[in-house]
Structure formats: structure tokens, C-alpha cells
N, C-alpha and C. Protein backbone atom coordinates (compact mmCIF):
# COMPACT_ATOMS: atom_id res chain seq x y z
N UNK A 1 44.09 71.88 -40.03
CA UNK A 1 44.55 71.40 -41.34
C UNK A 1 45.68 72.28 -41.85
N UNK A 2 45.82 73.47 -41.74
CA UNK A 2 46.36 74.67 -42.19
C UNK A 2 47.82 74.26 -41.61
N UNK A 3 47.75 73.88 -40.33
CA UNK A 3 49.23 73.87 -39.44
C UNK A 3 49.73 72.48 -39.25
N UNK A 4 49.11 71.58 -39.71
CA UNK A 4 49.04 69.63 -39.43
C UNK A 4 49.52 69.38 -41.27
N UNK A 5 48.25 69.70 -41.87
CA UNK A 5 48.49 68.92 -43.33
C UNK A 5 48.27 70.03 -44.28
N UNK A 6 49.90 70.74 -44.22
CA UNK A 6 49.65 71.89 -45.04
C UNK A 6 49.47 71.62 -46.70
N UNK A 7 50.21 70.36 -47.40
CA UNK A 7 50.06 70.14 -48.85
C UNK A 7 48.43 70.02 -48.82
N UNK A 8 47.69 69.44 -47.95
CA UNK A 8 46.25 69.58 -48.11
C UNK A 8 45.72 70.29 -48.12
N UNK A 9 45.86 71.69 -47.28
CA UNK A 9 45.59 72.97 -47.29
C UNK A 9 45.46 73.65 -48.58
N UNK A 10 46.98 73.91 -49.00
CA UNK A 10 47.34 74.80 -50.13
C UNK A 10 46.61 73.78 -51.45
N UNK A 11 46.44 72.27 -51.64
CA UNK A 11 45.88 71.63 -52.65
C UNK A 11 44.07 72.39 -52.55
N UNK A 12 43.23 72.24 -51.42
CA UNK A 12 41.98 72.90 -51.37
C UNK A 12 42.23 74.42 -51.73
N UNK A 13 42.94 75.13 -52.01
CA UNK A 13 42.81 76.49 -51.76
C UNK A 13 43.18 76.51 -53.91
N UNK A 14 43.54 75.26 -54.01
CA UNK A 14 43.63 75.82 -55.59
C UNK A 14 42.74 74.78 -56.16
N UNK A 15 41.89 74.23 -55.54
CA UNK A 15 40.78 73.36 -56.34
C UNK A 15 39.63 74.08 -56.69
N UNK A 16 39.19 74.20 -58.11
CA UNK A 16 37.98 74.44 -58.71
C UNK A 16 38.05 76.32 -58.46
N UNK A 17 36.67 76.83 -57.71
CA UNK A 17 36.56 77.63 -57.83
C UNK A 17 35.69 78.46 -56.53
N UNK A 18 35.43 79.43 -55.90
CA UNK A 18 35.27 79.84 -54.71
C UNK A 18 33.74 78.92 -54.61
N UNK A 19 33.00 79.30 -55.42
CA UNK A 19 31.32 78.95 -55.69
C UNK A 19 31.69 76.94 -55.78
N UNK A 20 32.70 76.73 -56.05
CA UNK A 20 32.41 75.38 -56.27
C UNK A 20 33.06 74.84 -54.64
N UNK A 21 34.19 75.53 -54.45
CA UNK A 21 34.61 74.88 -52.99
C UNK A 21 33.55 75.17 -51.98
N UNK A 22 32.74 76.28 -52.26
CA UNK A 22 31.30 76.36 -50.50
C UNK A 22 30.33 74.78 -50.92
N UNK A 23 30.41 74.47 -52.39
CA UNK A 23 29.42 73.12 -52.25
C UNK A 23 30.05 72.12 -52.05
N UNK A 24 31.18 71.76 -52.96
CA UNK A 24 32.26 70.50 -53.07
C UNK A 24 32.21 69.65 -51.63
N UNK A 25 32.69 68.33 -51.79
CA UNK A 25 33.05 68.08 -50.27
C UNK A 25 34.23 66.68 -50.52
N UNK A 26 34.52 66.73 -49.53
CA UNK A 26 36.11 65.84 -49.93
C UNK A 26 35.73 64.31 -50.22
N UNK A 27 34.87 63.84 -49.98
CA UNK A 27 34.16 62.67 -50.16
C UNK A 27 33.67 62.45 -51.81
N UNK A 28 33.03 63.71 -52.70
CA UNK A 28 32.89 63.65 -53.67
C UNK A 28 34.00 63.98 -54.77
N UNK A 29 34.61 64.76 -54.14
CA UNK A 29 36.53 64.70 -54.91
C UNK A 29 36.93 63.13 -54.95
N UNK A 30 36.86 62.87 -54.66
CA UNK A 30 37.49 61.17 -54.07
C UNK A 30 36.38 60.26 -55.08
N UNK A 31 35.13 60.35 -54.41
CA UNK A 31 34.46 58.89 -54.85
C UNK A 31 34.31 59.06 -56.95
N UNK A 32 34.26 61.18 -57.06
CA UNK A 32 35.02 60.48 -58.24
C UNK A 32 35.45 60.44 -59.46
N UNK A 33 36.58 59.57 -58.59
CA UNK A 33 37.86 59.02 -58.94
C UNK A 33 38.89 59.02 -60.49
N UNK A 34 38.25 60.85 -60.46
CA UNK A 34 39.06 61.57 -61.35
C UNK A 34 40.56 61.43 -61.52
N UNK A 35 41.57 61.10 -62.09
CA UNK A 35 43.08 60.55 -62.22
C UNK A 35 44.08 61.96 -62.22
N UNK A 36 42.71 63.39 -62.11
CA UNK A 36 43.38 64.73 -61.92
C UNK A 36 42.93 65.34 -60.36
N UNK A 37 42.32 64.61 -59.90
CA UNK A 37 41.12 65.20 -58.70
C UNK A 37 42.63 65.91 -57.68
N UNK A 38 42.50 67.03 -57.35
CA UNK A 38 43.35 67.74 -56.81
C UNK A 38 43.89 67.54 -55.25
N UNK A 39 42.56 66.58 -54.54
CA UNK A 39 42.48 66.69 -53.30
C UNK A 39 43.20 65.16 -52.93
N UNK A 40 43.86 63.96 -54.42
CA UNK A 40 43.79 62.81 -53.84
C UNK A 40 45.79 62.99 -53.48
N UNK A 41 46.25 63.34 -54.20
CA UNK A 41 47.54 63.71 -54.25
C UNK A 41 48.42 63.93 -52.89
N UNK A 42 47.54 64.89 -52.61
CA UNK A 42 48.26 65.00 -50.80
C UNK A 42 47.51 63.67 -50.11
N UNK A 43 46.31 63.84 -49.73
CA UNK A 43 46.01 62.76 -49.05
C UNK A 43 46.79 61.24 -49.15
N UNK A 44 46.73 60.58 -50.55
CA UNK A 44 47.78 59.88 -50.70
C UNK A 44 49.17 59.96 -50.07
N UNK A 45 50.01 61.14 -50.00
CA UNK A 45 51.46 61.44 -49.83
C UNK A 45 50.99 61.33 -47.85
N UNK A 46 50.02 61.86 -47.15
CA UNK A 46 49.50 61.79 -45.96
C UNK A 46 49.52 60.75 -45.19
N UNK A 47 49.46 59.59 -46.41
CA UNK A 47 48.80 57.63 -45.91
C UNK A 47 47.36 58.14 -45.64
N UNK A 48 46.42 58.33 -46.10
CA UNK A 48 45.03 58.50 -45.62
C UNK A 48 44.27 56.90 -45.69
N UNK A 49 43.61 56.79 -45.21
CA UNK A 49 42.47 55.75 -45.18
C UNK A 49 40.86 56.19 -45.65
N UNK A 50 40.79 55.20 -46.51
CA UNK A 50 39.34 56.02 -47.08
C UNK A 50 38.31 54.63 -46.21
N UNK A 51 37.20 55.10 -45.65
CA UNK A 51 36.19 54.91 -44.95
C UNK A 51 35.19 54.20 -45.74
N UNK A 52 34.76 53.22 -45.56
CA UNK A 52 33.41 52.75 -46.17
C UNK A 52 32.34 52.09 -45.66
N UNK A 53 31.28 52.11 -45.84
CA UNK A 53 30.40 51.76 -45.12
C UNK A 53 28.92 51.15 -45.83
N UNK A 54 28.75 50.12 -45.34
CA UNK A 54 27.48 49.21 -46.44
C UNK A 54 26.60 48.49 -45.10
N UNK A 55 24.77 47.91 -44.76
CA UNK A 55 24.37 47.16 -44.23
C UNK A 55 25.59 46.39 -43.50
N UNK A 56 26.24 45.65 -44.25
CA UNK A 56 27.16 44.68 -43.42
C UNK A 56 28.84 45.09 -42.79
N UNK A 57 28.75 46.16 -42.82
CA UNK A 57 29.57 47.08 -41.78
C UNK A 57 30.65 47.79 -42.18
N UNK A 58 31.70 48.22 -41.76
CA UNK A 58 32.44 49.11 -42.23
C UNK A 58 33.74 48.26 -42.56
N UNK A 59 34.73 49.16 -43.43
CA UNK A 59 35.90 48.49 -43.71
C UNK A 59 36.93 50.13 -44.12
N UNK A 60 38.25 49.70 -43.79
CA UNK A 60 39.13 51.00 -44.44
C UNK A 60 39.92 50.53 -45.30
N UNK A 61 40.55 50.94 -46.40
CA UNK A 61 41.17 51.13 -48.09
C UNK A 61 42.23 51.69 -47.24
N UNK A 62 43.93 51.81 -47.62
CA UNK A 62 44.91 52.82 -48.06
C UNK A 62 44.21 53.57 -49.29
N UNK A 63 44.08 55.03 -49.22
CA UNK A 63 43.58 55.61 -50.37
C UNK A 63 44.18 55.25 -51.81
N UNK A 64 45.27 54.94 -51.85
CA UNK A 64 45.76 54.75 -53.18
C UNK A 64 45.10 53.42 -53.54
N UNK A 65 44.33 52.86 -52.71
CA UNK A 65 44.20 51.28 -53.13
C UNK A 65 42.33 51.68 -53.36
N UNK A 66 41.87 52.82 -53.29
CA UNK A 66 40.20 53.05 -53.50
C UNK A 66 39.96 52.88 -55.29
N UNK A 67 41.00 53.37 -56.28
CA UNK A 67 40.90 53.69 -57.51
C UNK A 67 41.35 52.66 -58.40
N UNK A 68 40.67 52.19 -59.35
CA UNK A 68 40.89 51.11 -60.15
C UNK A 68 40.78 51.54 -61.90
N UNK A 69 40.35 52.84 -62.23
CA UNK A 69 40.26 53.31 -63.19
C UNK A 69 40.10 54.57 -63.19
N UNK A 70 39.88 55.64 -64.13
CA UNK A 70 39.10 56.76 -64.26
C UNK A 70 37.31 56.51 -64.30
N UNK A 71 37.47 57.21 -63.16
CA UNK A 71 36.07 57.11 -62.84
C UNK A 71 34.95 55.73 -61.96
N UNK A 72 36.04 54.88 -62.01
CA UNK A 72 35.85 54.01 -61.26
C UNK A 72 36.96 53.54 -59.82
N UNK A 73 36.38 52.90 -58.50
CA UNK A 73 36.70 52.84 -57.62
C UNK A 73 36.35 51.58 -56.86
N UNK A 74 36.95 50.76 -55.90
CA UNK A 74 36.57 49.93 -55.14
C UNK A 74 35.20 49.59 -54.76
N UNK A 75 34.63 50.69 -54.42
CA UNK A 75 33.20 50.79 -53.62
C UNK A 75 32.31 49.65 -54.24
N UNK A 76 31.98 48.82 -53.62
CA UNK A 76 30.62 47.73 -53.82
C UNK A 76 29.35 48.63 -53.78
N UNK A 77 28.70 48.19 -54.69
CA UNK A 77 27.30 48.40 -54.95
C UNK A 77 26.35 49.07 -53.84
N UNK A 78 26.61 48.37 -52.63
CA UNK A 78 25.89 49.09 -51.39
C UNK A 78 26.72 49.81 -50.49
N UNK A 79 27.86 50.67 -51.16
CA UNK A 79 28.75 51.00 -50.14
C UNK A 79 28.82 52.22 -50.25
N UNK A 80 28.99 53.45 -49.48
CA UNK A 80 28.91 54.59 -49.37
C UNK A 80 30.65 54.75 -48.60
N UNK A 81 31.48 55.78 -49.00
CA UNK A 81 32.59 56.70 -48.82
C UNK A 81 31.77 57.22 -47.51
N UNK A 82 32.44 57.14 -46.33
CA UNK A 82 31.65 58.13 -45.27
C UNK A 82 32.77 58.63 -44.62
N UNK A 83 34.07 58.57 -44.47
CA UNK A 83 35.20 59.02 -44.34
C UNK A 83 36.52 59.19 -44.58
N UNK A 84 37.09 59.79 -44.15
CA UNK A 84 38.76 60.00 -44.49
C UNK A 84 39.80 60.02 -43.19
N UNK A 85 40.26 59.36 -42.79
CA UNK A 85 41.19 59.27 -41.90
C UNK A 85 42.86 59.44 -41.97
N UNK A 86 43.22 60.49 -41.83
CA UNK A 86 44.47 61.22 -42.52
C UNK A 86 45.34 61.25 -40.72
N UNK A 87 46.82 60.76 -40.97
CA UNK A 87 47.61 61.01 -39.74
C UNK A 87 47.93 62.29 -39.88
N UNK A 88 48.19 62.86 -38.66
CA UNK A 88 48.82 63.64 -38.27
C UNK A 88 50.44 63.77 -38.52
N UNK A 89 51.18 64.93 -39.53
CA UNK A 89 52.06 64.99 -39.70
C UNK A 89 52.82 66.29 -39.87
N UNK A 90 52.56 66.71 -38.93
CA UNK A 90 53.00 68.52 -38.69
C UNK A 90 54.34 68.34 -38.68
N UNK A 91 55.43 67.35 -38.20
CA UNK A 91 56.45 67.99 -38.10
C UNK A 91 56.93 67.09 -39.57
N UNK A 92 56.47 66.81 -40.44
CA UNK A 92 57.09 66.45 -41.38
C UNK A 92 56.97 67.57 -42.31
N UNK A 93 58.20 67.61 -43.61
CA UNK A 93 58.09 68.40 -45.04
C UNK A 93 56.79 68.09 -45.66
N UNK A 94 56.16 69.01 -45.97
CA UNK A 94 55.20 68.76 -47.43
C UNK A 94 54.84 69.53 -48.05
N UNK A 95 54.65 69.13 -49.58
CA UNK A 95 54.85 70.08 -50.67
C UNK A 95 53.76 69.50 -51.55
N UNK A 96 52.79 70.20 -52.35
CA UNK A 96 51.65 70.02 -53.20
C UNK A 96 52.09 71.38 -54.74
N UNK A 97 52.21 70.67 -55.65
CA UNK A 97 52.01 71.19 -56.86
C UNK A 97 51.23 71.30 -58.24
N UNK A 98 50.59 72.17 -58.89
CA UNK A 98 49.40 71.47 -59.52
C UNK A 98 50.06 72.36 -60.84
N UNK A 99 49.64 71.76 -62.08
CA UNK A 99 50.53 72.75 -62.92
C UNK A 99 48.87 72.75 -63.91
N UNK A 100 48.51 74.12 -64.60
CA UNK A 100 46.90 73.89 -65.37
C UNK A 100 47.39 75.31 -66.33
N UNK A 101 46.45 75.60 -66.88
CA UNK A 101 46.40 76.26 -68.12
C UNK A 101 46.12 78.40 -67.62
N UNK A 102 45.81 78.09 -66.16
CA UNK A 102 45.65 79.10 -65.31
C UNK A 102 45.62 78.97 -63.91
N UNK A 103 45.83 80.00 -63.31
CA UNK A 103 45.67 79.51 -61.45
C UNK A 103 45.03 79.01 -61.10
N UNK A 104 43.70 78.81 -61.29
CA UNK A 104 42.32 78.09 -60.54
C UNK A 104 41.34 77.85 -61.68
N UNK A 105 40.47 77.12 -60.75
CA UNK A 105 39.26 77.01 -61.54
C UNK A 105 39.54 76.05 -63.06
N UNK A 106 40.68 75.06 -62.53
CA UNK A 106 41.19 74.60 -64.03
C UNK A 106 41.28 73.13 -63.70
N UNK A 107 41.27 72.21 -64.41
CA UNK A 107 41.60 70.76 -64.19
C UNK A 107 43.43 70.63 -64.41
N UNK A 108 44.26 69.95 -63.34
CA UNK A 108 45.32 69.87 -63.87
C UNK A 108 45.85 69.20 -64.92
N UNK A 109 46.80 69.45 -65.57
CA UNK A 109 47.57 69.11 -66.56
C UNK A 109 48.72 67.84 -65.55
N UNK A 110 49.03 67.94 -64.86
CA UNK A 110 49.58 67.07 -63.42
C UNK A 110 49.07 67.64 -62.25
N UNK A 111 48.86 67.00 -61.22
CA UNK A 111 49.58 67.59 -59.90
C UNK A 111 50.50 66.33 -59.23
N UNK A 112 51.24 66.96 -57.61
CA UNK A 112 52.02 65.95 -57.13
C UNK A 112 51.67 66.25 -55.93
N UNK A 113 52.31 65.50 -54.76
CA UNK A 113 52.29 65.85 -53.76
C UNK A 113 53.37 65.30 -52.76
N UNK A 114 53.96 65.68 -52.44
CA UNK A 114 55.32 64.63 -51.45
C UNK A 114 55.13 65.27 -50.24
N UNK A 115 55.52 64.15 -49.24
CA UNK A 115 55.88 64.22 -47.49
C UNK A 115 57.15 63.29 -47.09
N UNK A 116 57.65 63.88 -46.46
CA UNK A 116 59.06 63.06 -45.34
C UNK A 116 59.08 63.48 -44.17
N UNK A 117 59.63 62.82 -43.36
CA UNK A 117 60.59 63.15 -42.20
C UNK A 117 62.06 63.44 -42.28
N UNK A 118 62.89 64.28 -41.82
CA UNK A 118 63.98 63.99 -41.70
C UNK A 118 64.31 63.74 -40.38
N UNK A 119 65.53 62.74 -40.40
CA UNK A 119 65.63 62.23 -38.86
C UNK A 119 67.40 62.37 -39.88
N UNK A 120 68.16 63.13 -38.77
CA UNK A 120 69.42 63.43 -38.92
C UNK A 120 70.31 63.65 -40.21
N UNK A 121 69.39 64.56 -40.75
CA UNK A 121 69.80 65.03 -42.07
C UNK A 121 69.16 64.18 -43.12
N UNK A 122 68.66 62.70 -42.87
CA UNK A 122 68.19 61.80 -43.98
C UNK A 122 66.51 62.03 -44.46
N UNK A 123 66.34 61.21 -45.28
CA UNK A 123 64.95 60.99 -45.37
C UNK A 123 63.99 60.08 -44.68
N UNK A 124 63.28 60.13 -44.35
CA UNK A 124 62.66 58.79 -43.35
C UNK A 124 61.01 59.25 -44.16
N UNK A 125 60.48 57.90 -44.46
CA UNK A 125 59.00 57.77 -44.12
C UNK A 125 58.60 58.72 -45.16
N UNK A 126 59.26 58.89 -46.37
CA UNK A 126 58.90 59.61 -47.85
C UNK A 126 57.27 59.08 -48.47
N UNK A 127 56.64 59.78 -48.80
CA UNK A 127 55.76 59.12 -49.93
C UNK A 127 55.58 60.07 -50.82
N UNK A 128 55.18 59.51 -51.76
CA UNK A 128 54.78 60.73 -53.02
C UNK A 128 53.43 60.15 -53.70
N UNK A 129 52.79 60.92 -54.61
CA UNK A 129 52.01 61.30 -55.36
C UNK A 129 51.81 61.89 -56.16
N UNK A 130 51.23 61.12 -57.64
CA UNK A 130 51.04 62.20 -58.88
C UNK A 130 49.53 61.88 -59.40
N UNK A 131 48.96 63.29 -59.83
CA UNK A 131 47.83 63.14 -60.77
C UNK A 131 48.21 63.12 -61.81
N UNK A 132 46.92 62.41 -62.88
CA UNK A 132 47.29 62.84 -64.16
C UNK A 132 48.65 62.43 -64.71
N UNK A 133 49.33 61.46 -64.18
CA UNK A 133 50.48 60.61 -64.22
C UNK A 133 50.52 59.02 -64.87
N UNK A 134 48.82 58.46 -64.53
CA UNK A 134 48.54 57.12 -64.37
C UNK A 134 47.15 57.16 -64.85
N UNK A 135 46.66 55.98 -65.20
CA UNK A 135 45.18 55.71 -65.26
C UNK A 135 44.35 55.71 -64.08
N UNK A 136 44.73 55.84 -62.99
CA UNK A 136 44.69 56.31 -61.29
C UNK A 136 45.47 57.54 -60.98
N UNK A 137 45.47 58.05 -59.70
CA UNK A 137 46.27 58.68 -59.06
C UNK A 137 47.30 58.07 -58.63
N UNK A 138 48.46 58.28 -58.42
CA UNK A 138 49.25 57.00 -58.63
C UNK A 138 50.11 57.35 -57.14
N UNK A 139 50.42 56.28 -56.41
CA UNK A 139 51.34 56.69 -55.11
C UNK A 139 52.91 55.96 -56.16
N UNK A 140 54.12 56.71 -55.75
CA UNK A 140 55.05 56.39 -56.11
C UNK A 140 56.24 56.27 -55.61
N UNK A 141 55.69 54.60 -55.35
CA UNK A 141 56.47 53.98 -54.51
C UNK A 141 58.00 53.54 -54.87
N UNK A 142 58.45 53.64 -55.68
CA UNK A 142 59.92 53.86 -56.84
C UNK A 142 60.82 54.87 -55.96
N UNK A 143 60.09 55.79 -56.19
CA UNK A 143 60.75 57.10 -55.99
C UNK A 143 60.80 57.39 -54.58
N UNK A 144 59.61 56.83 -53.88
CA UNK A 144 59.72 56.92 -52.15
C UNK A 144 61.01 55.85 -51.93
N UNK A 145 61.00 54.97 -52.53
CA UNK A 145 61.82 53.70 -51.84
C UNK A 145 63.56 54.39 -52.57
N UNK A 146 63.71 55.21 -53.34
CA UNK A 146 64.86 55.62 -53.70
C UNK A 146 65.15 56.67 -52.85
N UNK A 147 64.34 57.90 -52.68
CA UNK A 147 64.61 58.59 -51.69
C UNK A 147 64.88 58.05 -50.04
N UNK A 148 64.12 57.31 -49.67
CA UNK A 148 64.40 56.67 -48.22
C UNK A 148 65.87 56.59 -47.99
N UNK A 149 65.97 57.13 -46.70
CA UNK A 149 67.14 57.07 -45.94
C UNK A 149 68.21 57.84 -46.80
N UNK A 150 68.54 58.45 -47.49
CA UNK A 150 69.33 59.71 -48.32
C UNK A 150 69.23 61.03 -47.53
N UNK A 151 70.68 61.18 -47.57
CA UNK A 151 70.56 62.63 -47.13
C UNK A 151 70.51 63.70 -48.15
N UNK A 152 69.59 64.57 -47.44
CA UNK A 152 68.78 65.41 -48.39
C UNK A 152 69.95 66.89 -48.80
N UNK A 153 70.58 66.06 -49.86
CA UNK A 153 71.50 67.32 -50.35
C UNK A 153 71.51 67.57 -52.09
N UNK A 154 72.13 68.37 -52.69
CA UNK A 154 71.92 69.00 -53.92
C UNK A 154 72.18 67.53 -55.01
N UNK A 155 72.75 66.83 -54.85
CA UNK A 155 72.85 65.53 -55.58
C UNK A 155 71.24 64.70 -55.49
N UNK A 156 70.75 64.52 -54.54
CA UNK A 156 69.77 63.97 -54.51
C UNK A 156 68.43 64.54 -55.55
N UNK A 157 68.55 65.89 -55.41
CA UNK A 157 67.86 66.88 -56.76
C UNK A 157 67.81 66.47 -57.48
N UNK A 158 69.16 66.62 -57.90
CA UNK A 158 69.62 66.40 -59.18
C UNK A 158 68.97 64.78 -59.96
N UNK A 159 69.48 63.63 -59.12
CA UNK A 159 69.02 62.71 -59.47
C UNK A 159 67.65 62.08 -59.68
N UNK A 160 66.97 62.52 -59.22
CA UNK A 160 65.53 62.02 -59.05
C UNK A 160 64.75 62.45 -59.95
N UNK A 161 65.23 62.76 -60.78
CA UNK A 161 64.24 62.96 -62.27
C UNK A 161 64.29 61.79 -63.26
N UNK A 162 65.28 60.77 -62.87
CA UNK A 162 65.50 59.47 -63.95
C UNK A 162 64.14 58.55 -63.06
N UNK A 163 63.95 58.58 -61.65
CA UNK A 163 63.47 57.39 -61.34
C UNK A 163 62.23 58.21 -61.44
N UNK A 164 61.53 59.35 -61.64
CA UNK A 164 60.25 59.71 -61.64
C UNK A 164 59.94 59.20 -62.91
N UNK A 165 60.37 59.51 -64.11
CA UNK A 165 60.33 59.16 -65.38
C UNK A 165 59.81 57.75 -65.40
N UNK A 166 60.84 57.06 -64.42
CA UNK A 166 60.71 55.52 -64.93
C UNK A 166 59.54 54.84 -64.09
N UNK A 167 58.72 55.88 -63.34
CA UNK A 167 57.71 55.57 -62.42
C UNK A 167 56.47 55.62 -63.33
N UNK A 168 56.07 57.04 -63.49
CA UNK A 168 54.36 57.63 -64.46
C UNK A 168 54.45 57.38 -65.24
N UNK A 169 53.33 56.78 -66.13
CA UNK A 169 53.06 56.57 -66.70
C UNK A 169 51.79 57.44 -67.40
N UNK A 170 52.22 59.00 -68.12
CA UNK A 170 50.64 59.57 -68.55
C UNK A 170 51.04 59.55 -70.17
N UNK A 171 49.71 59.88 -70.74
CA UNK A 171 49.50 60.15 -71.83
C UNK A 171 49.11 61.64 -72.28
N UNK A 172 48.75 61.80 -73.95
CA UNK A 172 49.01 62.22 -74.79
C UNK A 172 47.53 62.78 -74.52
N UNK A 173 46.65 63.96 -73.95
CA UNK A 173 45.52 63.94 -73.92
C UNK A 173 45.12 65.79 -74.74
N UNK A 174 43.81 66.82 -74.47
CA UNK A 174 43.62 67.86 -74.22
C UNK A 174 44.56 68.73 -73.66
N UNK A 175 44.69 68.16 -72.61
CA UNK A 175 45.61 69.22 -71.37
C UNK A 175 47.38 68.95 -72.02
N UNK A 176 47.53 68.50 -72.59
CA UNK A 176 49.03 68.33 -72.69
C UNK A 176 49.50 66.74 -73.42
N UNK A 177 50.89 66.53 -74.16
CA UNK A 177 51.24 65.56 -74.09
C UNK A 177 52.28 64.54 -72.84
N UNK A 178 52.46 63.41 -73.15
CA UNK A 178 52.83 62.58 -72.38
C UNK A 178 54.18 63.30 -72.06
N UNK A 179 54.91 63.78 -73.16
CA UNK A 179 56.00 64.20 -73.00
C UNK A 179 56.63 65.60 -71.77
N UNK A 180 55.21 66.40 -72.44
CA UNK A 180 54.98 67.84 -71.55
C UNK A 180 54.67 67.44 -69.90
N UNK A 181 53.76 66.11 -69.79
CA UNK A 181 53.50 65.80 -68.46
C UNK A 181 54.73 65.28 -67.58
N UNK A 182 55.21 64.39 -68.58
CA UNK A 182 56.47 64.02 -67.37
C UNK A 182 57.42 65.09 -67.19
N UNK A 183 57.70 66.31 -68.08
CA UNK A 183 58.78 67.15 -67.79
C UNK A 183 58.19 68.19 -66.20
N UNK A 184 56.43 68.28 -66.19
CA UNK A 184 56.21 68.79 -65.29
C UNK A 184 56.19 67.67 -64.39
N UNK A 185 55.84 66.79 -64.15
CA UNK A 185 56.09 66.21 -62.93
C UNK A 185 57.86 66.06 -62.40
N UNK A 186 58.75 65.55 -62.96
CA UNK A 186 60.27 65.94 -62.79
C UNK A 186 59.98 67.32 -62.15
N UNK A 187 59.63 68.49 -62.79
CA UNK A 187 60.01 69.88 -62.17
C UNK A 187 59.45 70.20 -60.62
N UNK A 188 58.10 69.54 -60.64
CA UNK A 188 57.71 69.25 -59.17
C UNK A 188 58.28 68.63 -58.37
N UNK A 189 59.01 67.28 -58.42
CA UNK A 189 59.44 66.77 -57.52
C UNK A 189 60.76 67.48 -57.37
N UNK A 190 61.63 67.96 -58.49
CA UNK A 190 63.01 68.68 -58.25
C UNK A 190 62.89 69.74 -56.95
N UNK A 191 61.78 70.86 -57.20
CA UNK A 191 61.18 72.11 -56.89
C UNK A 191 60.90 71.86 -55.53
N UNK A 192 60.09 70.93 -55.11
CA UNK A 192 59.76 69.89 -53.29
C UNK A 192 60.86 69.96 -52.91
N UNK A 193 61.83 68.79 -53.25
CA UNK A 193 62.95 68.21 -52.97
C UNK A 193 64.17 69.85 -52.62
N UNK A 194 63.96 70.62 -53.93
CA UNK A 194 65.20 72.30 -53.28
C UNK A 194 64.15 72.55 -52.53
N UNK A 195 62.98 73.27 -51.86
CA UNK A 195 62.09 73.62 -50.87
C UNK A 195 62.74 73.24 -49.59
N UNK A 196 62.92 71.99 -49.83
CA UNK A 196 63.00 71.04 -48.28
C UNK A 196 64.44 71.17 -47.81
N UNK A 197 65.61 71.45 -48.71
CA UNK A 197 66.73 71.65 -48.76
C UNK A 197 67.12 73.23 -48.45
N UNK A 198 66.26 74.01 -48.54
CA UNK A 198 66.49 75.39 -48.50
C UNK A 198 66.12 75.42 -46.84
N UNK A 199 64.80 74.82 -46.59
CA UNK A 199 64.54 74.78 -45.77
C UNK A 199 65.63 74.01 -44.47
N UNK A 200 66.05 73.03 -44.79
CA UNK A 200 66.79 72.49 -43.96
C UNK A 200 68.01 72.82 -43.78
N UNK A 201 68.73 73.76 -45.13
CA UNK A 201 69.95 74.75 -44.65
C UNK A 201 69.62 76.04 -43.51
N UNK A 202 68.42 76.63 -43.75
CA UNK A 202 67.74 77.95 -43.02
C UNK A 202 67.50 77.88 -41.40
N UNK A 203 66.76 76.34 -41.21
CA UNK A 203 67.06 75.14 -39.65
C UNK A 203 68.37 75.86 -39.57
N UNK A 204 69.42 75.28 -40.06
CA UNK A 204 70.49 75.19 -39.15
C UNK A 204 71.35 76.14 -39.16
């Protein structure tokens, strides 16, 4: 996981708290279907498949398609979450950000999560993810379909804070207002986006 799906990595290593990650398990992050849950963000940005299973047999979800509310989820009455099926994407960028009131042990105020390929300087095969953005976890497909195929240079930064805006949709809650949330989600995706650019000047 550490060297394959590192935004998943570094997202578990800042969820909850040491005593809560030896019990937690990724199945109960998920089924639920908290709109801050730390662990859905990458998985989403991953393409994961969530697993289900009832008497009359199994079926797989795109994870972004498991959540229908806070606190509510797809799952039928006799259906049990029994897995997660995440691709393999080591040689792609990925970046996980969670922004809270302290390092750990905190519910976020947002998090995000983005993955690409680059195939000859461009973007290929982008997805993103925000918590705490939406009345779900939200995949954001706006902003993947704007980034696609762009080459990943200091203009592209720059721009992608109008179409995040015009993507999430959060509110006014405890943790922050609507206003405070979208300026952190913009700073996450800016912050990914120079990462991947620093990175891809350092490549070459």
C-alpha cells in the first residue's frame, strides 16, 4: 500500500487516532458513510469498487456511487460491505490532503484526494476527490474532465481554482464555513497540482 497507493497510505496514517486505527477497519470507514470519512477520498481518486454481498449473491458499486446521503448508503437491507477492490497505480501522481483543527485525531474540516498519469508531459486518467465538500464524498468529475489531457505547467495551477469552486458544494457547519471550506479545498488542489509539477521538473 505504502509503494502502490501512497494517497491511501498517508490518508490512514492521519485518520483518528493510534488506539482507534488498531480497532477501525476500512469497511467501517466506508459503510459509515460519513461526507468527512478520511479513507473515502483517496479510494475514490484510486477508482475503487466497493464489494457487497447478500443470500442472493454478490455485486460491485464504483465507490463514489455507494453514498446517497450522510450516513446513508446503497447497501440493501440484507447486504453486508465485504470488500474493496482498489487498482493498482504506482506509477501514477497522488496526493491526499486533510485540513482539521489539529494534526490527528480530528474530523476534517475538508479533505481531497487526486491521481493522474502523465503520458508526455500531459494529464491522462485524472480523478479527484473531496470530503466535506458535498452531502456525499464527492468524485469531481468537472475538474478531472478539465484537467484531462493538459500539460501540467504553472498556468494550469493557476487556473483550477474557478472550476473547483464551481464543482463543491459544502456548507456553513461546526468545523468551518462554506466559504472557509472552498478556499481550503482550492489550496489543496493548487498544492497537488505544484507537487506534481515540482516533481515532474526534478524527472527531468
Amino acid at each position: 500500500v505504502k509503494s502502490e497507493l501512497s494517497c491511501l497510505a498517508r490518508a490512514a496514517r492521519e485518520f483518528a487516532s493510534p488506539q482507534i486505527r488498531n480497532r477501525a477497519t476500512v469497511g467501517g470507514n466506508l459503510a459509515n458513510a460519513s461526507p468527512a470519512a478520511d479513507l473515502v477520498p483517496p479510494l475514490i481518486a484510486l477508482g475503487a469498487q466497493a464489494l457487497l454481498a447478500s443470500k442472493a449473491g454478490e455485486r460491485s458499486l464504483p465507490l463514489e456511487e455507494l453514498f446517497t446521503g450522510p450516513g446513508r448508503t446503497r447497501l440493501g437491507e440484507d447486504e453486508l460491505l465485504v470488500g474493496v477492490r482498489v487498482p493498482r497505480r504506482k506509477s501514477a501522481f497522488q496526493a491526499f490532503a486533510k485540513f482539521g483543527s489539529r494534526g490527528a485525531n480530528v474530523i476534517a474540516v475538508i479533505n481531497m484526494a487526486l491521481c493522474f498519469d502523465l503520458k508526455g508531459g500531459a494529464i491522462s486518467g485524472a480523478r479527484v476527490a473531496y470530503g466535506c465538500c458535498a452531502p456525499t464524498p464527492l468524485r469531481a468529475r468537472s475538474v478531472e474532465a478539465w484537467l484531462e489531457g493538459k500539460p501540467l505547467l504553472p498556468s494550469l495551477v493557476a487556473g483550477v481554482g474557478e472550476v473547483v469552486r464551481g464543482e463543491i458544494r459544502p456548507i456553513d457547519d461546526v468545523r468551518g464555513s462554506a466559504r472557509y471550506k472552498a478556499a481550503l479545498a482550492v489550496n489543496a488542489t493548487e498544492d497537488a497540482l505544484e507537487e506534481a509539477l515540482a516533481r515532474a521538473r526534478a524527472a527531468a
